[in-house]
C-alpha atoms as a PDB file:
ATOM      1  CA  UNK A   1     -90.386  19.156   8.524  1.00  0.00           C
ATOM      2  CA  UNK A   2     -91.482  16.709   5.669  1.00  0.00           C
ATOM      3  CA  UNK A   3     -92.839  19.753   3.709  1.00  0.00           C
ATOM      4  CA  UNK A   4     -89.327  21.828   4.290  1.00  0.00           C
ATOM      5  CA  UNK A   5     -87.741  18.510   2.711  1.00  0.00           C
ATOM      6  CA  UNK A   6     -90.459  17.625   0.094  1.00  0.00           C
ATOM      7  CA  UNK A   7     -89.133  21.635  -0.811  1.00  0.00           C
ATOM      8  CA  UNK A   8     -85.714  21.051  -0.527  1.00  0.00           C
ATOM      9  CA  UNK A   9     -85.259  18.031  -2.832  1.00  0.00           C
ATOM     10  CA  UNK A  10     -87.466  19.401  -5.567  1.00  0.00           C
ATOM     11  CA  UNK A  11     -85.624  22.863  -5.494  1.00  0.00           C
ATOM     12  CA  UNK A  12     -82.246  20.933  -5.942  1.00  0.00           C
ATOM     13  CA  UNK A  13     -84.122  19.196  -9.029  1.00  0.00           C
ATOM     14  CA  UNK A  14     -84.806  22.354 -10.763  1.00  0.00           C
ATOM     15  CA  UNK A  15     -81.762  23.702  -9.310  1.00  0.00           C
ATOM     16  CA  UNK A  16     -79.821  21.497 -11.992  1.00  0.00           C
ATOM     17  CA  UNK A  17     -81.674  22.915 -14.802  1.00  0.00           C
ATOM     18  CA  UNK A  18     -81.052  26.710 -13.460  1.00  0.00           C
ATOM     19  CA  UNK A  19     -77.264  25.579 -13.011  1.00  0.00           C
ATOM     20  CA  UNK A  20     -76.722  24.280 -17.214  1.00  0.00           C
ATOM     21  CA  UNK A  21     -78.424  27.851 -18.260  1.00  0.00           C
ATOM     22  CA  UNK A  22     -75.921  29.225 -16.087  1.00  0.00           C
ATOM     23  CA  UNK A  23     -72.776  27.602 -16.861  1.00  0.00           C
ATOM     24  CA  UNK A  24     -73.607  28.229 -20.512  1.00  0.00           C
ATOM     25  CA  UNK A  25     -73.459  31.877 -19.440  1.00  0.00           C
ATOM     26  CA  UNK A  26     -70.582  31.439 -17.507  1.00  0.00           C
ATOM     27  CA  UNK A  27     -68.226  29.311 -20.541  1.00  0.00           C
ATOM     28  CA  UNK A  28     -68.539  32.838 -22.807  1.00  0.00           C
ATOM     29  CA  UNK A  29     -68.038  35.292 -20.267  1.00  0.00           C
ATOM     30  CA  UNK A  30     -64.552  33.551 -18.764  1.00  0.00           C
ATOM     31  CA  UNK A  31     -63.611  33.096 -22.732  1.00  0.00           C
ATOM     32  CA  UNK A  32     -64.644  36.638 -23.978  1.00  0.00           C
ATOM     33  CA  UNK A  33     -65.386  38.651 -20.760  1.00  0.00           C
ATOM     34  CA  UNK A  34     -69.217  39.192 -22.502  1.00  0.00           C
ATOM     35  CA  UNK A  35     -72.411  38.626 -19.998  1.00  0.00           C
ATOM     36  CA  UNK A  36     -74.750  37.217 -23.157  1.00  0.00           C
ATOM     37  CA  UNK A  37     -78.069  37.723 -22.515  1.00  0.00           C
ATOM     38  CA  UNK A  38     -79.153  35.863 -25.892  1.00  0.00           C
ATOM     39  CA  UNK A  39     -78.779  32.643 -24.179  1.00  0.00           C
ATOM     40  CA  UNK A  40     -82.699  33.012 -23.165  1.00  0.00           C
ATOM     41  CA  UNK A  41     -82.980  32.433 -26.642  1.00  0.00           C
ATOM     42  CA  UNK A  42     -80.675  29.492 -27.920  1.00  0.00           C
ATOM     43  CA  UNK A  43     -82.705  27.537 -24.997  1.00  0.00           C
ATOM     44  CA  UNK A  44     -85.591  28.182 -26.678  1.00  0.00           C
ATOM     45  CA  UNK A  45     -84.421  27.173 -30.026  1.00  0.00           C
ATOM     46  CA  UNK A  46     -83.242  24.123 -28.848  1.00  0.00           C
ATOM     47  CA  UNK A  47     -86.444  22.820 -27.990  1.00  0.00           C
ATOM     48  CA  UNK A  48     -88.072  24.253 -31.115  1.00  0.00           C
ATOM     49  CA  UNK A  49     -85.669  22.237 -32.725  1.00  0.00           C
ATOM     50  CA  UNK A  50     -86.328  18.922 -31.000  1.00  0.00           C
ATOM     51  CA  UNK A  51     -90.172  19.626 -31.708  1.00  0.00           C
ATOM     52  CA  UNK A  52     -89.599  20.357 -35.173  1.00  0.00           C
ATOM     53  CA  UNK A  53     -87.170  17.527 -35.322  1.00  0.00           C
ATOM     54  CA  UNK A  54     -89.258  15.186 -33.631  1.00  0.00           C
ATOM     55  CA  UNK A  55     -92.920  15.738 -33.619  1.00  0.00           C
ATOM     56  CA  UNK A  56     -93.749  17.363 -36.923  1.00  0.00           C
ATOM     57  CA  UNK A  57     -90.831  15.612 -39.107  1.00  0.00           C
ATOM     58  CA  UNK A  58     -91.240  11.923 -36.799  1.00  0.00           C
ATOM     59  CA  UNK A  59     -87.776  11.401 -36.624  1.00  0.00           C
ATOM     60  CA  UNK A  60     -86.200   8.734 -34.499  1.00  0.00           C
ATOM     61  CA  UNK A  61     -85.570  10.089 -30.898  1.00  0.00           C
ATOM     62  CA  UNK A  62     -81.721   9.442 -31.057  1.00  0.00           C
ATOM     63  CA  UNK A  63     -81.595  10.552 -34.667  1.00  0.00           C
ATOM     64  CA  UNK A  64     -83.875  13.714 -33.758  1.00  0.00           C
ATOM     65  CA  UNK A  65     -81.855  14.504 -30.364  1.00  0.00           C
ATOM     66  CA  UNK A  66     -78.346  14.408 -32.420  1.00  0.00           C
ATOM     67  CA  UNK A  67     -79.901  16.519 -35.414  1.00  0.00           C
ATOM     68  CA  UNK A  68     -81.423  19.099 -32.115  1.00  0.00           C
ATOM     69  CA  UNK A  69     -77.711  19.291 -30.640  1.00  0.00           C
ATOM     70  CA  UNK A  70     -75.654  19.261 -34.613  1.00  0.00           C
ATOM     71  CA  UNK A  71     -78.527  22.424 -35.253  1.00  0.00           C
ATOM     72  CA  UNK A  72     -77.879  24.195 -31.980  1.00  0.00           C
ATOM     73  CA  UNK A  73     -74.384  23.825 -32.262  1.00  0.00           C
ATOM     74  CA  UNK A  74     -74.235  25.965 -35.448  1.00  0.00           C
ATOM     75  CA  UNK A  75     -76.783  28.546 -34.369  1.00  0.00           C
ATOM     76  CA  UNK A  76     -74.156  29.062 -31.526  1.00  0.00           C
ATOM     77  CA  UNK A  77     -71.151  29.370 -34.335  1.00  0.00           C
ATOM     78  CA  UNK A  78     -73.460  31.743 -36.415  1.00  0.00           C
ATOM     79  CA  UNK A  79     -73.921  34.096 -33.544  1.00  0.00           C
ATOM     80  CA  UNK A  80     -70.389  34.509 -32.488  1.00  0.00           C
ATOM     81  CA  UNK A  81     -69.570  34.777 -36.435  1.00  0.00           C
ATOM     82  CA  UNK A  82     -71.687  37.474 -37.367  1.00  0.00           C
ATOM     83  CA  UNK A  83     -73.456  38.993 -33.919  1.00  0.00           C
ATOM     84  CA  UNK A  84     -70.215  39.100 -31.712  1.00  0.00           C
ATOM     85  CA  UNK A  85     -66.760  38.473 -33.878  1.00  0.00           C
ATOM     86  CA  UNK A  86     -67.200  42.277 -35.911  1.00  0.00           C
ATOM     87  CA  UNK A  87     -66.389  43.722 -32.568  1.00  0.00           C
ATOM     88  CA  UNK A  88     -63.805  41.892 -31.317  1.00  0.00           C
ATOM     89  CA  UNK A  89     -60.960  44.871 -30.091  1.00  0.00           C
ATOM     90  CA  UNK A  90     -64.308  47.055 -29.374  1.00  0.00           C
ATOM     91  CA  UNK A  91     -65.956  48.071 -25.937  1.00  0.00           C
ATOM     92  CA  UNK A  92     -66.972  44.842 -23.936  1.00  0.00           C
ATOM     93  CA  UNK A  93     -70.395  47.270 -23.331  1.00  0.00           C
ATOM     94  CA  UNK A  94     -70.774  47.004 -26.710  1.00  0.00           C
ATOM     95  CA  UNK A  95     -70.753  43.256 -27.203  1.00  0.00           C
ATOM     96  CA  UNK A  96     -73.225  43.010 -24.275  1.00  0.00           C
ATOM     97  CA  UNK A  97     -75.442  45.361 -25.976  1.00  0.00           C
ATOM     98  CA  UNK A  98     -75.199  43.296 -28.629  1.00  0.00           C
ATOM     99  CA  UNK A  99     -76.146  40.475 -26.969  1.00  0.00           C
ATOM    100  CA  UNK A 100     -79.223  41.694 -26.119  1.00  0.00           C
ATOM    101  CA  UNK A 101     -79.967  43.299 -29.718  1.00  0.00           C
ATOM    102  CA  UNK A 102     -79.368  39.401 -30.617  1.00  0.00           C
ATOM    103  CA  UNK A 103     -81.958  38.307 -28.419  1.00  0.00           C
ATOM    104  CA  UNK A 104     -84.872  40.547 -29.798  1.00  0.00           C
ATOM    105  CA  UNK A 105     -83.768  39.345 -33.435  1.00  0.00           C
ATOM    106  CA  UNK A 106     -84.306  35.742 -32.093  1.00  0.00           C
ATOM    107  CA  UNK A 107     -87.021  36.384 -29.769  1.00  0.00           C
ATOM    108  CA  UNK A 108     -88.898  37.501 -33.008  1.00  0.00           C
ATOM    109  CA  UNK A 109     -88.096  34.729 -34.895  1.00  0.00           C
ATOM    110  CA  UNK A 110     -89.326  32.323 -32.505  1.00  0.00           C
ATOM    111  CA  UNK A 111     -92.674  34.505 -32.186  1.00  0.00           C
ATOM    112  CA  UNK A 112     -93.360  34.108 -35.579  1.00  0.00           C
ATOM    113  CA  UNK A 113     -92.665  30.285 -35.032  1.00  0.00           C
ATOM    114  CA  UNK A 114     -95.292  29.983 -32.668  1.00  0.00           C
ATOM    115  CA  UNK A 115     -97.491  31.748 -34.256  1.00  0.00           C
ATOM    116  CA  UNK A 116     -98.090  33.258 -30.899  1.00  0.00           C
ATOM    117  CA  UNK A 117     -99.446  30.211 -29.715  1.00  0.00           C
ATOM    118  CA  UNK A 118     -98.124  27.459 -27.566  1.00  0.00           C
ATOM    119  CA  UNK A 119     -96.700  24.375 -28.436  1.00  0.00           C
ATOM    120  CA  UNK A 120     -97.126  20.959 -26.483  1.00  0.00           C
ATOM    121  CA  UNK A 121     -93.665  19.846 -26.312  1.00  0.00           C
ATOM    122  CA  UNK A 122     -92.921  15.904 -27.035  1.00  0.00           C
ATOM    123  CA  UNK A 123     -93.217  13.421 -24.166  1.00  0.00           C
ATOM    124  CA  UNK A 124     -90.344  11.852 -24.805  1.00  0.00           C
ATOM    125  CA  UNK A 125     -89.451  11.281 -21.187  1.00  0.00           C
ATOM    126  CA  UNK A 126     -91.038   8.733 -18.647  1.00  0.00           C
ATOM    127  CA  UNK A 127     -94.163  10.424 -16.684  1.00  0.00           C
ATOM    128  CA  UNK A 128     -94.949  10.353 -12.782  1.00  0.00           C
ATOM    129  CA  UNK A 129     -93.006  10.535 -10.155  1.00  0.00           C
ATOM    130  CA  UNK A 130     -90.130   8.680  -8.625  1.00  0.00           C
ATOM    131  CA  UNK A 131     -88.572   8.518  -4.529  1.00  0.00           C
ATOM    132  CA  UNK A 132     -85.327  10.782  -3.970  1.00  0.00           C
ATOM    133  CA  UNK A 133     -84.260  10.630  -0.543  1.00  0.00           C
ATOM    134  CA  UNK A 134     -87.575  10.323   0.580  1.00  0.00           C
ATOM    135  CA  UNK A 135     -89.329  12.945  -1.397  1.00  0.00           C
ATOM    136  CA  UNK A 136     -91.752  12.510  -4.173  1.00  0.00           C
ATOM    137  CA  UNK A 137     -90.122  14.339  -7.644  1.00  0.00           C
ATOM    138  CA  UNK A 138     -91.291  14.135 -11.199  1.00  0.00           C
ATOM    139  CA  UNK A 139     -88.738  11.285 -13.126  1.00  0.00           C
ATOM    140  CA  UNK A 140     -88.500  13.974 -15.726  1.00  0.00           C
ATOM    141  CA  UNK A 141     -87.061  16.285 -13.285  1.00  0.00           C
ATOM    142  CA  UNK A 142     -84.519  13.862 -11.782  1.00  0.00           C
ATOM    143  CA  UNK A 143     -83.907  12.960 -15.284  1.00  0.00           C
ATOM    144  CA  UNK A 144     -82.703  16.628 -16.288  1.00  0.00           C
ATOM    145  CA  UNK A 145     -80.525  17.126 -12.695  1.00  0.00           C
ATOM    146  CA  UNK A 146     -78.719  13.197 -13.121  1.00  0.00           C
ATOM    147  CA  UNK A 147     -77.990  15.052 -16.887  1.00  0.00           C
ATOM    148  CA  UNK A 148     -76.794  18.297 -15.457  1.00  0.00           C
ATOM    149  CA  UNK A 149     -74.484  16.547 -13.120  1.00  0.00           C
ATOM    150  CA  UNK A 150     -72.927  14.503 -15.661  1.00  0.00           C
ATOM    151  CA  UNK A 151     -72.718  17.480 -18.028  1.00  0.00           C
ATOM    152  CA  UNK A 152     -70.741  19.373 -15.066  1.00  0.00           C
ATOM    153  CA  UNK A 153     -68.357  16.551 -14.669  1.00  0.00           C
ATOM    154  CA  UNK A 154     -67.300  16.231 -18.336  1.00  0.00           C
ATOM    155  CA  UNK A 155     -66.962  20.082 -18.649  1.00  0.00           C
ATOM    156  CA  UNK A 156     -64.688  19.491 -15.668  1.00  0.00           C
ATOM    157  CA  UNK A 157     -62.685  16.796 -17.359  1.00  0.00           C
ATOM    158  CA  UNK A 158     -62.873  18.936 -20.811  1.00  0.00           C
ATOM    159  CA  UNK A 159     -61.203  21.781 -18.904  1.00  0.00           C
ATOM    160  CA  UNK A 160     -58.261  19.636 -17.128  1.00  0.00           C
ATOM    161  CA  UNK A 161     -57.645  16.836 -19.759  1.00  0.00           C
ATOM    162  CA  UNK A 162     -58.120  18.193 -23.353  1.00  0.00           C
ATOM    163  CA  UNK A 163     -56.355  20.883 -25.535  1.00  0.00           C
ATOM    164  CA  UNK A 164     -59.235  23.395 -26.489  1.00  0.00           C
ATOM    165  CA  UNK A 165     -60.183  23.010 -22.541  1.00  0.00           C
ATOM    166  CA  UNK A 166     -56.619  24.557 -21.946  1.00  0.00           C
ATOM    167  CA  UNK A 167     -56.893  26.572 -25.119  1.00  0.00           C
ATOM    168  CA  UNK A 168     -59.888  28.549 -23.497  1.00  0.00           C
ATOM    169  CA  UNK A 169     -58.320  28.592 -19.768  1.00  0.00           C
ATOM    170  CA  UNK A 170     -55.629  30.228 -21.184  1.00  0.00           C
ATOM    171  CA  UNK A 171     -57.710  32.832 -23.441  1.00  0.00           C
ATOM    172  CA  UNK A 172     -60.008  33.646 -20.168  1.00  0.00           C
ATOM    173  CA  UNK A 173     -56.856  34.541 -18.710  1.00  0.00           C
ATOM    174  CA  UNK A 174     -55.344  37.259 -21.046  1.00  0.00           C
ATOM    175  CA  UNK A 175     -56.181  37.064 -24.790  1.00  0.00           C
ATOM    176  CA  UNK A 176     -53.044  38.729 -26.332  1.00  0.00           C
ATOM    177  CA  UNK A 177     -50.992  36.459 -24.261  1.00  0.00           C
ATOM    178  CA  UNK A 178     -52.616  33.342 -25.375  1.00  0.00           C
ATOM    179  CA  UNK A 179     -52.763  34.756 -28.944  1.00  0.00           C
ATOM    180  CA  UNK A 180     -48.772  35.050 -28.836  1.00  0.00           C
ATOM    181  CA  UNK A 181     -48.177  31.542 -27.554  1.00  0.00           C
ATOM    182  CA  UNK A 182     -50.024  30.211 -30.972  1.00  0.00           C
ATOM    183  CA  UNK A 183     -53.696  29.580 -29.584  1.00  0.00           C
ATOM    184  CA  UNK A 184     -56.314  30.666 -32.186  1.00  0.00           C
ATOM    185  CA  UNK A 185     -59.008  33.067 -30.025  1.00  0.00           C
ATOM    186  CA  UNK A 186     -60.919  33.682 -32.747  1.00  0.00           C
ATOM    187  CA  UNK A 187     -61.546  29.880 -32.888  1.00  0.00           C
ATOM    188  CA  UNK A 188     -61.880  29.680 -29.312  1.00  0.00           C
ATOM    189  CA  UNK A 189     -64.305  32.166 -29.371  1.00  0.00           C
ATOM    190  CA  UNK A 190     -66.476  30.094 -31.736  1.00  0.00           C
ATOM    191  CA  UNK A 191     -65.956  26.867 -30.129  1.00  0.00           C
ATOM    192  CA  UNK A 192     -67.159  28.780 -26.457  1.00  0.00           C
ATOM    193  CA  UNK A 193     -70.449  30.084 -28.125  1.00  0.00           C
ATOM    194  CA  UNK A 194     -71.182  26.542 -30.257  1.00  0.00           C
ATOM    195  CA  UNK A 195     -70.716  25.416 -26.981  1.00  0.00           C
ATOM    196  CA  UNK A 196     -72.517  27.529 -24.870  1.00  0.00           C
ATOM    197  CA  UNK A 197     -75.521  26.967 -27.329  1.00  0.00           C
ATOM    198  CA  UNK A 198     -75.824  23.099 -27.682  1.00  0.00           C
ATOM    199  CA  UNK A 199     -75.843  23.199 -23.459  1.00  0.00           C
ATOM    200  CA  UNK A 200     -78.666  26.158 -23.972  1.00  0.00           C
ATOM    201  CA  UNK A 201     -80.071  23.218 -26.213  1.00  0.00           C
ATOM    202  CA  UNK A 202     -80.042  20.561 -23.928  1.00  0.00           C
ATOM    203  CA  UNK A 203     -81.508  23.152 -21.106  1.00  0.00           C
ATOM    204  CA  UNK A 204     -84.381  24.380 -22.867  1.00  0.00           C
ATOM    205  CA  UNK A 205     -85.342  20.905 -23.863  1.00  0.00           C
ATOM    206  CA  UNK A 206     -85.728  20.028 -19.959  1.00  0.00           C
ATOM    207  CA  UNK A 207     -87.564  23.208 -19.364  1.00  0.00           C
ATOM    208  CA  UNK A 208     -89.567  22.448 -22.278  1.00  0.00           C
ATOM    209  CA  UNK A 209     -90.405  19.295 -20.871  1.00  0.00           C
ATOM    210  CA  UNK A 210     -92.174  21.307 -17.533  1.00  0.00           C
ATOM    211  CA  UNK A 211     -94.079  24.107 -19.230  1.00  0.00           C
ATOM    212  CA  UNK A 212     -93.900  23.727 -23.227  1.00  0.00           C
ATOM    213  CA  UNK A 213     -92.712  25.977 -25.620  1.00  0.00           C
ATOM    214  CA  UNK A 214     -94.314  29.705 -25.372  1.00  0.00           C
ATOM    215  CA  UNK A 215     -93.162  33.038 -25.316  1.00  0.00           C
ATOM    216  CA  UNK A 216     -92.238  32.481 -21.495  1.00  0.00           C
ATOM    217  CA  UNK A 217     -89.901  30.073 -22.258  1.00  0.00           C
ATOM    218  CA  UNK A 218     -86.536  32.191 -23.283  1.00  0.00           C
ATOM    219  CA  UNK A 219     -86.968  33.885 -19.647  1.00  0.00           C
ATOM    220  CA  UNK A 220     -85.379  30.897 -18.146  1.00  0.00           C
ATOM    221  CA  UNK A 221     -82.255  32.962 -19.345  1.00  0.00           C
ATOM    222  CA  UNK A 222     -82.592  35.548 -16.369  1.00  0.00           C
ATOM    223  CA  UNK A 223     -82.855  32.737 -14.268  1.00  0.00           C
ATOM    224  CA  UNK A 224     -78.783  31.509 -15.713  1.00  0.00           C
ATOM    225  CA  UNK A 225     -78.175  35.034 -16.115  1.00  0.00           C
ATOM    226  CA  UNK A 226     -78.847  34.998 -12.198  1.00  0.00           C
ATOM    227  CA  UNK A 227     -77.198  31.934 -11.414  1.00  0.00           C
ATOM    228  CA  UNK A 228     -74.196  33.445 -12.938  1.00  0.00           C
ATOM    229  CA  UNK A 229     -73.542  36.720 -11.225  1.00  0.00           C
ATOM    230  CA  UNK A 230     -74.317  34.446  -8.153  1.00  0.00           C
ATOM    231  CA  UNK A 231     -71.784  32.454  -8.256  1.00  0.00           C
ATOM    232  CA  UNK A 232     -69.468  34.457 -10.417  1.00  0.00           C
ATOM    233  CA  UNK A 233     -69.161  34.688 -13.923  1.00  0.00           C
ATOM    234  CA  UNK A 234     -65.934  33.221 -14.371  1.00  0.00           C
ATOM    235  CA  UNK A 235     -66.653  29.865 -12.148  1.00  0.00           C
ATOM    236  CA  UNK A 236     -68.030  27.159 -13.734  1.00  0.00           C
ATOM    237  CA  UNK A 237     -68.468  25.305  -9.800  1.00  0.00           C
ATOM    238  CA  UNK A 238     -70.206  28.707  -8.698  1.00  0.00           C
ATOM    239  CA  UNK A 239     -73.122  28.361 -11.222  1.00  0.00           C
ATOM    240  CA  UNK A 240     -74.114  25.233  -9.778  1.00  0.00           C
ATOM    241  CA  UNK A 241     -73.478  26.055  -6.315  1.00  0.00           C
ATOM    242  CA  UNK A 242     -76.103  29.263  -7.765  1.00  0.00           C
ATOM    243  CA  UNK A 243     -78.017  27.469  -9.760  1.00  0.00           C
ATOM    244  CA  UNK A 244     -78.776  24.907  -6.491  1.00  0.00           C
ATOM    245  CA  UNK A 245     -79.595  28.012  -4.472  1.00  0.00           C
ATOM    246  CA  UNK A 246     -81.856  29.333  -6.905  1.00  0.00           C
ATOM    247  CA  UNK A 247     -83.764  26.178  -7.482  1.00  0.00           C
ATOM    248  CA  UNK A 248     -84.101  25.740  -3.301  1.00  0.00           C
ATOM    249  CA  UNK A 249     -85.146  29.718  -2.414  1.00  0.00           C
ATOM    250  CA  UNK A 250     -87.896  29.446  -5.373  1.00  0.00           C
ATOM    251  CA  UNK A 251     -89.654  26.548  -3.602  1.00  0.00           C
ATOM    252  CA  UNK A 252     -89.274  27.331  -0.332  1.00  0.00           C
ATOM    253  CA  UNK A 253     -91.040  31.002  -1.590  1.00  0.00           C
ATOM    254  CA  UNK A 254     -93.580  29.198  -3.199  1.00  0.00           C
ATOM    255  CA  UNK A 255     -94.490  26.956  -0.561  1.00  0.00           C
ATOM    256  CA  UNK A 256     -94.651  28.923   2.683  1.00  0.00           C
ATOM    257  CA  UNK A 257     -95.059  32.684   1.247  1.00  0.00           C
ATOM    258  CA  UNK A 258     -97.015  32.191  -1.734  1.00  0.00           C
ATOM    259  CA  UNK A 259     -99.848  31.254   0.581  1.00  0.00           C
ATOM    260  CA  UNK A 260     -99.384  34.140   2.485  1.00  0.00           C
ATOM    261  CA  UNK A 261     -99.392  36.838  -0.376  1.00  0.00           C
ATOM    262  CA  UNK A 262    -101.394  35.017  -2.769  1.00  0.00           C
ATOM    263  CA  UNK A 263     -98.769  34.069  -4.977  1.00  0.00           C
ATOM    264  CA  UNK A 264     -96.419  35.200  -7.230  1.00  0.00           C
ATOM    265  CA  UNK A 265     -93.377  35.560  -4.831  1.00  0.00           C
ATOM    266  CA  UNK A 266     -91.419  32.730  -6.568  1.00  0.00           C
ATOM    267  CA  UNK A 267     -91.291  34.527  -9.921  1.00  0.00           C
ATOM    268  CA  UNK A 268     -89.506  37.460  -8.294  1.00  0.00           C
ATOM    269  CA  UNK A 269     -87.148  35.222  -6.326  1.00  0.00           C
ATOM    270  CA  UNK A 270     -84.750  35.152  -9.286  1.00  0.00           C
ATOM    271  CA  UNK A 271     -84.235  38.826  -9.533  1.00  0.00           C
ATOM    272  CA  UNK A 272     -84.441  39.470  -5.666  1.00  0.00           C
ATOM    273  CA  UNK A 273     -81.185  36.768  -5.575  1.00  0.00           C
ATOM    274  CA  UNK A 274     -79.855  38.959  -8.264  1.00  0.00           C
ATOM    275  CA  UNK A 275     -80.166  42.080  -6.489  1.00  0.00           C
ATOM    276  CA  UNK A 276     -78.618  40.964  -3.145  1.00  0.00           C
ATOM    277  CA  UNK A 277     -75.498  39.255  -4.622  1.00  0.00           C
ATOM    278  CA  UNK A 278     -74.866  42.545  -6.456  1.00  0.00           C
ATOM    279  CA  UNK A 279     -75.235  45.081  -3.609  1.00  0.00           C
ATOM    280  CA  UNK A 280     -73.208  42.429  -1.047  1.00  0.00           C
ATOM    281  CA  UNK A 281     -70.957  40.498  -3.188  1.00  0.00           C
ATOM    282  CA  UNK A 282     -70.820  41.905  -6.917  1.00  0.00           C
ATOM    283  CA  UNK A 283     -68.144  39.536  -8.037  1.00  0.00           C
ATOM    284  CA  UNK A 284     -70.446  36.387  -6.850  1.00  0.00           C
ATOM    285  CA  UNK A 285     -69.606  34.002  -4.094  1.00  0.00           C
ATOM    286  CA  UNK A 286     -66.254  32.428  -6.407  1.00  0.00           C
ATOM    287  CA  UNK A 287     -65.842  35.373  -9.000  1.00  0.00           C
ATOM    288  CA  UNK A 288     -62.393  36.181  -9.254  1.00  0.00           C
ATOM    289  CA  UNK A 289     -61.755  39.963  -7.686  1.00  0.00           C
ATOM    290  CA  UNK A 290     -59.965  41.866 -10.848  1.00  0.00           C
ATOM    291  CA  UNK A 291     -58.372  45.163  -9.715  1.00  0.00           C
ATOM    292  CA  UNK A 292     -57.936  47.341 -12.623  1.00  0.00           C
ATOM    293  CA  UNK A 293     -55.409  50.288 -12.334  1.00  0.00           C
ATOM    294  CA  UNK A 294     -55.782  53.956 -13.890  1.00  0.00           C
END
């Protein structure tokens, strides 16, 4: 029973982390009604930009994690500007595709920046471990879920309290019809992806902070991408109630059937997730059901 626990905890730890890729997923699709998979690649950035920020230009750590989060920001206003705005009145399919043509752009930029090598990513973060409940967890871990929770409960308060939080409510809903009642999309649009991309940022950083920056690190986006369709692209609760899941099934895989097999059934967890909630459920566990008529 102490190892199911031990399992549990930990899985909820990492679960955070899987939950901010998601969300980030989750803020363009209710906004734009695009499934981006590019955000893979703004997580990676964001840590290349801490490193670069931070080890190789010894900046502060405050001043280097607000220069990492300004940098991201724009990276997410340049995409929307010139990837996704041109096709704005075009075939959703065809943003998506785009998307992913954006992510082999980036994915070869970041290549090139490694050098295809791998870099050790800062220590910026206190080492060992640390009681939750009980079970032994790596502080850096509980650092990056107590983070993800308090993310979650500003973008909660950003949606109910503040203007643009309405602003994009409003444009999830219908876009013409919060066009005629004054709201700016096209800003919206830019202020969801600038968004989207500084929480990539702050995502990638904690993932970073596990396994380093290599070419395996802008995967992590099929792991929101997941978390997403689980819990329904337009519900910002259902990627953390996905991202939770997630985090729990992979450790509970690798610690009883990974024995079994030898390994490697908690790198296929992900996409098994992904291929049950789409056969049972394709809308995810809080997706809104949209009923189109021909």
């Amino acid at each position: 029973m102490s190892g199911i626990y031990q399992f549990l905890i930990v899985g909820m730890m990492e679960g955070g982390l899987y939950a901010l890729v998601g969300v980030s997923i989750v803020l363009v699709y209710k906004s734009t009604q695009v499934a981006s998979l590019a955000h893979g690649q703004l997580m990676a950035f964001g840590a290349l930009f801490f490193y670069a920020f931070y080890s190789l230009l010894g900046i502060p750590l405050i001043l280097a994690l607000i220069m990492t989060f300004a940098a991201a920001y724009l990276m997410g206003l340049a995409a929307e500007r010139v990837a996704m705005r041109p096709l704005i009145g075009q075939p959703v399919f065809a943003a998506f595709l785009n998307t992913f043509a954006l992510y082999i752009i980036l994915d070869g930029v970041f290549n090139i920046a490694l050098k295809g090598g791998v870099v050790d990513f800062p220590d910026f973060l206190p080492s060992g471990y640390i009681k939750v409940l009980g079970a032994n967890v790596p502080i850096s871990q509980f650092v990056s879920f107590i983070v993800a929770l308090l993310l979650f409960g500003l973008l909660a308060i950003f949606f109910r309290y503040t203007k643009i939080g309405l602003n994009m409510l409003a444009t999830a809903e219908n876009h013409q019809l919060a066009q005629s009642t004054g709201i700016r999309v096209k800003q919206v649009f830019s202020f969801v992806w600038a968004l989207s991309a500084l929480l990539a940022a702050v995502a990638g950083m904690a993932a970073a902070n596990v396994m380093d920056i290599s070419f395996l690190l802008p995967n992590m986006g099929i792991k929101g991408l997941t978390v997403a369709l689980f819990g329904g692209l337009d519900s910002i609760p259902g990627a953390l109630v996905g991202g939770l899941v997630l985090g729990i099934l992979e450790n509970m895989a690798a610690g009883y059937i990974d024995p079994l097999v030898g390994g490697g059934v908690k790198e296929v967890a992900a996409f098994a997730m992904m291929l049950l909630i789409l056969l049972v459920r394709p809308y995810g566990l809080f997706g809104q059901i949209r009923i189109e008529r021909i």
